[in-house]
C-alpha atoms as a PDB file:
ATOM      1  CA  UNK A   1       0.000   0.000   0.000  1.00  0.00           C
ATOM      2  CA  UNK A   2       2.700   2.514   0.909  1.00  0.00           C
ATOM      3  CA  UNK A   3       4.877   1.701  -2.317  1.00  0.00           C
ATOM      4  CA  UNK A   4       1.216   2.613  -4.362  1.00  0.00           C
ATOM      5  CA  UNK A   5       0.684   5.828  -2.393  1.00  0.00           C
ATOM      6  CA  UNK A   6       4.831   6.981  -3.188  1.00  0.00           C
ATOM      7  CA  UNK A   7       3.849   6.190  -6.654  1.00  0.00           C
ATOM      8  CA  UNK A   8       0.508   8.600  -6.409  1.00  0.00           C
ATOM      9  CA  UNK A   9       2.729  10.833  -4.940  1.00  0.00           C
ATOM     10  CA  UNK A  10       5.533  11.016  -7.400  1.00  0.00           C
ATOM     11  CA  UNK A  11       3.016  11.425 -10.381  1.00  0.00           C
ATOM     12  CA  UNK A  12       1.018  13.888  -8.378  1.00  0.00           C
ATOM     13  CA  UNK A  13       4.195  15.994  -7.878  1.00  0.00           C
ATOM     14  CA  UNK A  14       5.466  15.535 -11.287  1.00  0.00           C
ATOM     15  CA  UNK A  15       2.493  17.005 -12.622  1.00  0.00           C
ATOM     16  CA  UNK A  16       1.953  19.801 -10.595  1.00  0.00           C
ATOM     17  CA  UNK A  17       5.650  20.052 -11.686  1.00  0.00           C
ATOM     18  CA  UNK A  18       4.846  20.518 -14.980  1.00  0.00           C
ATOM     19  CA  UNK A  19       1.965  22.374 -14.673  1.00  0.00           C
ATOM     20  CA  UNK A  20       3.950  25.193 -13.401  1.00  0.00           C
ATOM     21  CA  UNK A  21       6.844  24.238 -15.618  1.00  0.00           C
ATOM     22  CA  UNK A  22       4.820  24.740 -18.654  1.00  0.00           C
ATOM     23  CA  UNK A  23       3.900  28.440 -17.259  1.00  0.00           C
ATOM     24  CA  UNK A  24       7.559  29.470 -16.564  1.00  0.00           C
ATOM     25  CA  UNK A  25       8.785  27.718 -19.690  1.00  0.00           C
ATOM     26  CA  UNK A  26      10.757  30.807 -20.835  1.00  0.00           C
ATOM     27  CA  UNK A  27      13.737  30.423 -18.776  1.00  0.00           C
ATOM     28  CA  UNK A  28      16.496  28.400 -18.297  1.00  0.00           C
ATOM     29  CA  UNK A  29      15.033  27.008 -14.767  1.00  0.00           C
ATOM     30  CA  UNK A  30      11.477  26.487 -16.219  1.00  0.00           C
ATOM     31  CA  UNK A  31      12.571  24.529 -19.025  1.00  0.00           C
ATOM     32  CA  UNK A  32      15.210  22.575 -16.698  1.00  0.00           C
ATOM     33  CA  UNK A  33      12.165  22.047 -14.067  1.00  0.00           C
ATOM     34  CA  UNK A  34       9.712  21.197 -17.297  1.00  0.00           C
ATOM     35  CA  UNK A  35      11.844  18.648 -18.718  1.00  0.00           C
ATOM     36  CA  UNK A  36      13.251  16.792 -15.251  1.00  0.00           C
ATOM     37  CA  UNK A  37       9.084  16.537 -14.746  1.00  0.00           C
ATOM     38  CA  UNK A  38       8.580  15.097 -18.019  1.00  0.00           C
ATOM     39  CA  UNK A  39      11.361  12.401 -17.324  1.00  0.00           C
ATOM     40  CA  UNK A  40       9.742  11.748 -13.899  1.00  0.00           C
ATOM     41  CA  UNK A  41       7.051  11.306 -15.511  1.00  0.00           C
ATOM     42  CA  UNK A  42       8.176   8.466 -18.237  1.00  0.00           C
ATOM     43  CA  UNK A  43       8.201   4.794 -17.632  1.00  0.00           C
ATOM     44  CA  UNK A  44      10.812   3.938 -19.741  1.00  0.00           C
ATOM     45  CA  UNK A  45      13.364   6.824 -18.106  1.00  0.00           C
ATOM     46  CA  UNK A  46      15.021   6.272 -14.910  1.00  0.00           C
ATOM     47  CA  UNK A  47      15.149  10.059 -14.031  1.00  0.00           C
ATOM     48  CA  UNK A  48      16.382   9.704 -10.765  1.00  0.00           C
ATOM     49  CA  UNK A  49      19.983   8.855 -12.625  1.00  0.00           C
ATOM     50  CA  UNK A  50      19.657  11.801 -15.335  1.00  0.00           C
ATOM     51  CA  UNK A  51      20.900  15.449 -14.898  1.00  0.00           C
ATOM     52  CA  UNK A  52      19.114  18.241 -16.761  1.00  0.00           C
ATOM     53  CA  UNK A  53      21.021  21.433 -17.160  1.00  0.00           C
ATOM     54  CA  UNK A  54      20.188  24.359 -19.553  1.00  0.00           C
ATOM     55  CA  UNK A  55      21.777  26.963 -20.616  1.00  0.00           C
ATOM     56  CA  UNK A  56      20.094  29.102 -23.451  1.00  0.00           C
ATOM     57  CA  UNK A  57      17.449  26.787 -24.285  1.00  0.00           C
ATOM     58  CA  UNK A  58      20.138  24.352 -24.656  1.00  0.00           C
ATOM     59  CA  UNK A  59      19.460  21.116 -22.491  1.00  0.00           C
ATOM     60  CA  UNK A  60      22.493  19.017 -21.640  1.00  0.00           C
ATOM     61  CA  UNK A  61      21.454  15.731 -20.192  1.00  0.00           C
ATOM     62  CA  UNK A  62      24.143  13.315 -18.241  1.00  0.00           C
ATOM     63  CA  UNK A  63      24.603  10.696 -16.052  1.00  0.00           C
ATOM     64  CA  UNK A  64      23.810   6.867 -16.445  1.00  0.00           C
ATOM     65  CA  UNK A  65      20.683   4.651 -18.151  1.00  0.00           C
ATOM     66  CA  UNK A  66      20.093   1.381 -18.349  1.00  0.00           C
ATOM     67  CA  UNK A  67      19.178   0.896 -22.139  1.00  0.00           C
ATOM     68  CA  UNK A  68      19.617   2.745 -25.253  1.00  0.00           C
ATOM     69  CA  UNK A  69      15.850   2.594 -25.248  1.00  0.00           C
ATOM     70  CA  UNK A  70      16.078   4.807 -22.409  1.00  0.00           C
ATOM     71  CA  UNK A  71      18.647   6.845 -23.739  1.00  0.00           C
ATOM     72  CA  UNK A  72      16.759   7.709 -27.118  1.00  0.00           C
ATOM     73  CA  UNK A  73      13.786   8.215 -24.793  1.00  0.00           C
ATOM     74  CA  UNK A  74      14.824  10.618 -22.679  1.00  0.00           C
ATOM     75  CA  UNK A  75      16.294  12.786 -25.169  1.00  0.00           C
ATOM     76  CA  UNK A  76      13.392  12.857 -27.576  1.00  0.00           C
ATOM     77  CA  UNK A  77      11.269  14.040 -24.025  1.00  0.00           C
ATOM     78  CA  UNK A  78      13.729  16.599 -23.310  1.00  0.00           C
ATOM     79  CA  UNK A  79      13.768  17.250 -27.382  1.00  0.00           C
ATOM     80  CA  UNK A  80      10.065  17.907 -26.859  1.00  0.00           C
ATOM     81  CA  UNK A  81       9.834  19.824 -24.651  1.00  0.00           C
ATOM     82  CA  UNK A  82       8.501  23.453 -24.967  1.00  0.00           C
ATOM     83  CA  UNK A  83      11.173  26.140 -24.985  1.00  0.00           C
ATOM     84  CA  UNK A  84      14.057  23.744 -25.707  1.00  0.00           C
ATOM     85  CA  UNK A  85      16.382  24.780 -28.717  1.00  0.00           C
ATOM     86  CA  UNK A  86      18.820  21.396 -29.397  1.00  0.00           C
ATOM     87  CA  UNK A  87      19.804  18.675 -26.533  1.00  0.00           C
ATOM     88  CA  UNK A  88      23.406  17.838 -25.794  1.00  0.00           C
ATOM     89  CA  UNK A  89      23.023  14.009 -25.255  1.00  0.00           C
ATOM     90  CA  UNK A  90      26.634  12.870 -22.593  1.00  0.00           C
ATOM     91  CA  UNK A  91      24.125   9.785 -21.317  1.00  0.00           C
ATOM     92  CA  UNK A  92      25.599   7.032 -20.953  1.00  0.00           C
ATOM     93  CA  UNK A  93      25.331   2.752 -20.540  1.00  0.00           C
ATOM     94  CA  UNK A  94      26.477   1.004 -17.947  1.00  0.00           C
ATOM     95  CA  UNK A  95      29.372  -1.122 -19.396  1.00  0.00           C
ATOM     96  CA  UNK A  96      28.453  -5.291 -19.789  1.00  0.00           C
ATOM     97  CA  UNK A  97      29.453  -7.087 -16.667  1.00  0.00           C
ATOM     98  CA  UNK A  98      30.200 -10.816 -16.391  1.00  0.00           C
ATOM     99  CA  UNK A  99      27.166 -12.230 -14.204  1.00  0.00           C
ATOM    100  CA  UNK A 100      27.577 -12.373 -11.006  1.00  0.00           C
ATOM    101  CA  UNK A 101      28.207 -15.922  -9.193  1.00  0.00           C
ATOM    102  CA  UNK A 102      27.450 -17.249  -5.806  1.00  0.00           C
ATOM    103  CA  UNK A 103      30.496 -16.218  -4.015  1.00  0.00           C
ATOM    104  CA  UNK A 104      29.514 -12.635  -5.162  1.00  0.00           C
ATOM    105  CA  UNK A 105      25.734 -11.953  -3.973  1.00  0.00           C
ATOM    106  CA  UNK A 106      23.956  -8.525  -4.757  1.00  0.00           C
ATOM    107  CA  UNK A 107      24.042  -6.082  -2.644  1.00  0.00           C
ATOM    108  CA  UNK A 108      21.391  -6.900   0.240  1.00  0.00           C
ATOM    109  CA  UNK A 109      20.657 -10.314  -0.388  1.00  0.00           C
ATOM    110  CA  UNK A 110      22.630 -11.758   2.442  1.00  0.00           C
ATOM    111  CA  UNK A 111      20.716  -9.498   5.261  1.00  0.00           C
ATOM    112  CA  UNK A 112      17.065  -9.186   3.306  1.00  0.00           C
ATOM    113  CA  UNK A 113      17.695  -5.363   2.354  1.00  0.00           C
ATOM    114  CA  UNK A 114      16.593  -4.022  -0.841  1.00  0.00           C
ATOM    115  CA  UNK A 115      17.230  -0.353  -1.786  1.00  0.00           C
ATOM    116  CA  UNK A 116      13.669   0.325  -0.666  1.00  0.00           C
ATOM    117  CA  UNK A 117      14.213  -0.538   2.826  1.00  0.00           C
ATOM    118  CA  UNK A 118      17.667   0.550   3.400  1.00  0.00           C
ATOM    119  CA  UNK A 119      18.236   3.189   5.770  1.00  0.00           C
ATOM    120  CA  UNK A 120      18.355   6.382   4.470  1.00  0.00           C
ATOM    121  CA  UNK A 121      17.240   5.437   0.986  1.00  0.00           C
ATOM    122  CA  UNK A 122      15.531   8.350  -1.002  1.00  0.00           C
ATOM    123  CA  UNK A 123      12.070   7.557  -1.679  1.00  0.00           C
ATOM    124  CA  UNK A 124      11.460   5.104  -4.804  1.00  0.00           C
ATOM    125  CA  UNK A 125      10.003   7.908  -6.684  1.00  0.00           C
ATOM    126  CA  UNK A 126      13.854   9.343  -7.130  1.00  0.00           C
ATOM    127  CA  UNK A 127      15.747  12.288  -7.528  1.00  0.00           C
ATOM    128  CA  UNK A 128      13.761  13.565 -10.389  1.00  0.00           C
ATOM    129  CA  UNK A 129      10.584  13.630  -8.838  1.00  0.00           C
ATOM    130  CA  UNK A 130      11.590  15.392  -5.518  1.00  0.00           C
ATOM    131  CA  UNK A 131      13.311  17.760  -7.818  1.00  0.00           C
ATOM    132  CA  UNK A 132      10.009  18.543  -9.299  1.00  0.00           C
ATOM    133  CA  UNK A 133       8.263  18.810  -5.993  1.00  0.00           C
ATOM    134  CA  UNK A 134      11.242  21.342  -4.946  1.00  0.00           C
ATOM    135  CA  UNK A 135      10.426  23.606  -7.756  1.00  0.00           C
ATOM    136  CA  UNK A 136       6.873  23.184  -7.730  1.00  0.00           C
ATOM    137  CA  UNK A 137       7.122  24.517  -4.348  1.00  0.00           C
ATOM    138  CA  UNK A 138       9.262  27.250  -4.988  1.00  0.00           C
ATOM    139  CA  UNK A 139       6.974  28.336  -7.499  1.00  0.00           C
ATOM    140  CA  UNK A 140       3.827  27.933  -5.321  1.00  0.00           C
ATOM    141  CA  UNK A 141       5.606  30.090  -2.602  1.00  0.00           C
ATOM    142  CA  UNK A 142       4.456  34.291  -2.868  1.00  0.00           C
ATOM    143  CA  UNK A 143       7.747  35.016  -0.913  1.00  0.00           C
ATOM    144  CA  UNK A 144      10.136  32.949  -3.422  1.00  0.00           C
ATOM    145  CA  UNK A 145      11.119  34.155  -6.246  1.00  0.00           C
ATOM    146  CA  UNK A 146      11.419  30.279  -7.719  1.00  0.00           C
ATOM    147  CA  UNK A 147      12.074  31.499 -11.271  1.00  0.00           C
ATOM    148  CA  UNK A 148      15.487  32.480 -10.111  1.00  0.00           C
ATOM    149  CA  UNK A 149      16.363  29.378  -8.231  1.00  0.00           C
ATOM    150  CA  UNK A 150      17.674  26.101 -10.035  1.00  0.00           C
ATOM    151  CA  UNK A 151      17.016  22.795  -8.455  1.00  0.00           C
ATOM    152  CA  UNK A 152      18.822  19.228  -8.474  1.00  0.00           C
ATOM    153  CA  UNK A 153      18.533  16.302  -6.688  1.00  0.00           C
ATOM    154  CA  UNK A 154      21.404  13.825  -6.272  1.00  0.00           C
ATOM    155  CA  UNK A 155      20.999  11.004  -4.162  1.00  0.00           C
ATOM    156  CA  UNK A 156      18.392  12.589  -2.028  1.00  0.00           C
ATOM    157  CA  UNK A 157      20.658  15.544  -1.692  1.00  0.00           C
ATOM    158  CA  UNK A 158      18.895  19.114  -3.257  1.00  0.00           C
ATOM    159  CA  UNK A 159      21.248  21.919  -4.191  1.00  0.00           C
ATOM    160  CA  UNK A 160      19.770  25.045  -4.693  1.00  0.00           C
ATOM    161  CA  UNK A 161      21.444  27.622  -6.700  1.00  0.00           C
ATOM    162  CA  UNK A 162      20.681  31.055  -7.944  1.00  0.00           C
ATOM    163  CA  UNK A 163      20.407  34.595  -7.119  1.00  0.00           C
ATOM    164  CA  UNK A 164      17.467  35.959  -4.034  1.00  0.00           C
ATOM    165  CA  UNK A 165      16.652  39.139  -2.849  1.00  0.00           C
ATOM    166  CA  UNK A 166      17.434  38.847   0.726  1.00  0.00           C
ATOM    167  CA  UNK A 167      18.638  36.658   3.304  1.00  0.00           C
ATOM    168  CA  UNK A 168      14.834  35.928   4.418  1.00  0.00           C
ATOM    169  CA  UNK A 169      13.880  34.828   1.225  1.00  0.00           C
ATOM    170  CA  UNK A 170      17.135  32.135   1.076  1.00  0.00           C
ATOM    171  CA  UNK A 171      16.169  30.804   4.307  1.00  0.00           C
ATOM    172  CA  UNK A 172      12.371  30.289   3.045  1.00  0.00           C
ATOM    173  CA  UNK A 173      14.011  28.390  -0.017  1.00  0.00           C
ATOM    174  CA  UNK A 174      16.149  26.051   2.315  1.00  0.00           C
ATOM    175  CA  UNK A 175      13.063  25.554   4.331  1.00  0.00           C
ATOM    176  CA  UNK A 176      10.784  24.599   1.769  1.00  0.00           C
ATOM    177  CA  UNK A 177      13.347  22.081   0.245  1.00  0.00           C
ATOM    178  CA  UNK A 178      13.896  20.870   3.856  1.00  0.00           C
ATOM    179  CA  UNK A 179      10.259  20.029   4.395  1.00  0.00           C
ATOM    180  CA  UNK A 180       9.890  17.886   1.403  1.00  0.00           C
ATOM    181  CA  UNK A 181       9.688  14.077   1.421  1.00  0.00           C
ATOM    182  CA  UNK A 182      12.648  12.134   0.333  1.00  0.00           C
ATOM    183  CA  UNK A 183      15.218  15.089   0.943  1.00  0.00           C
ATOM    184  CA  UNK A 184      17.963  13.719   3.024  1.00  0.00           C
ATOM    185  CA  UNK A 185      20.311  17.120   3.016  1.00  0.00           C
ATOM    186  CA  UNK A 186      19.991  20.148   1.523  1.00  0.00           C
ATOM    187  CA  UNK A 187      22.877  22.374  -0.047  1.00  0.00           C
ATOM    188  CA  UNK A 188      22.534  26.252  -0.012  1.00  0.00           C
ATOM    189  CA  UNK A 189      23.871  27.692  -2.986  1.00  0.00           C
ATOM    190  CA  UNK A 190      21.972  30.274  -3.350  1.00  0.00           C
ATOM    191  CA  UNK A 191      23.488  34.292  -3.000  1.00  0.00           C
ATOM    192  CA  UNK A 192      22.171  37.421  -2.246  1.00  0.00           C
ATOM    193  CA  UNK A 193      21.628  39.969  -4.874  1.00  0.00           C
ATOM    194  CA  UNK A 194      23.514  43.209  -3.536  1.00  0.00           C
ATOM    195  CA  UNK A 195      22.212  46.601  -4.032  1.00  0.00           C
END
């Protein structure tokens, strides 16, 4: 029942995500936050193992998937995507590995933990989908100015980056992406504009 309600959860987020995505789809940020929703979103994509950067309405997407299915998948989403000029594809495949034999188990299997019940394990919903609660929060937020503020999620771990107007409105920011399920830590990157 839980594992149901996470999944509710993540594909509540992801579209309230893109909801607001698809309304600040003119920056940089939106279109980041629009197409790390989109991958949440996807079946196919693991998003919770994909970075999304833009820069200019140019998406770069890294970091590791499990197919070339997934690969061509997740850059025709973030190709797709509303505001998005060209997509610089550094994905990549795992390498092959020889199959593993008894006297090397899988992780967990000698003490009953899976990923889903380890300590400390970001929720099974992943990266990409707290990213897009983040943002969606930022966005919801009158005292935020969540246009300005870039999101990502590694390993349960938000950074937030970008330029606020004052101290109280960076603490607000940290707050918010405190509060949300599945963040374990939160780095503030985030600087105060000056005069």
């Amino acid at each position: 029942m839980s594992g149901k309600i996470s999944k509710v959860l993540a594909a509540v987020a992801a579209a309230a995500a893109l909801a607001f995505a698809l309304a600040c789809a003119q920056t940089d940020a939106g279109t980041t936050t629009m197409v790390k929703a989109k991958l949440a979103a996807d079946s196919t994509v693991k998003a919770s193992q994909i970075n999304v950067d833009t820069k200019d309405k140019i998406v770069t997407l890294s970091g590791n998937v499990d197919s070339d299915q997934a690969k061509a998948k997740a850059v025709e989403i973030a190709r797709g995507t509303t505001g998005v000029r060209d997509v610089v594809d550094n994905l990549t495949l795992p390498a092959p590995q020889a199959s593993q034999n008894a006297t090397n188990p899988p992780a967990g299997s000698s003490t009953g933990q899976t990923a889903e019940n380890a300590p400390n394990a970001p929720l099974p919903a992943g990266d990409a989908a707290i990213t897009a609660e983040v943002k969606s929060n930022l966005l919801a937020d009158s005292t935020v100015g969540g246009l300005n503020i870039s999101v990502d999620t590694k390993d349960g771990v938000v950074s937030l980056t970008g330029s606020v107007k004052n101290q109280k409105e960076k603490a607000t920011a940290v707050q918010i992406a405190r509060q949300t399920p599945g963040v374990r830590d939160v780095q503030d990157n985030l600087t105060v504009q000056t005069g």
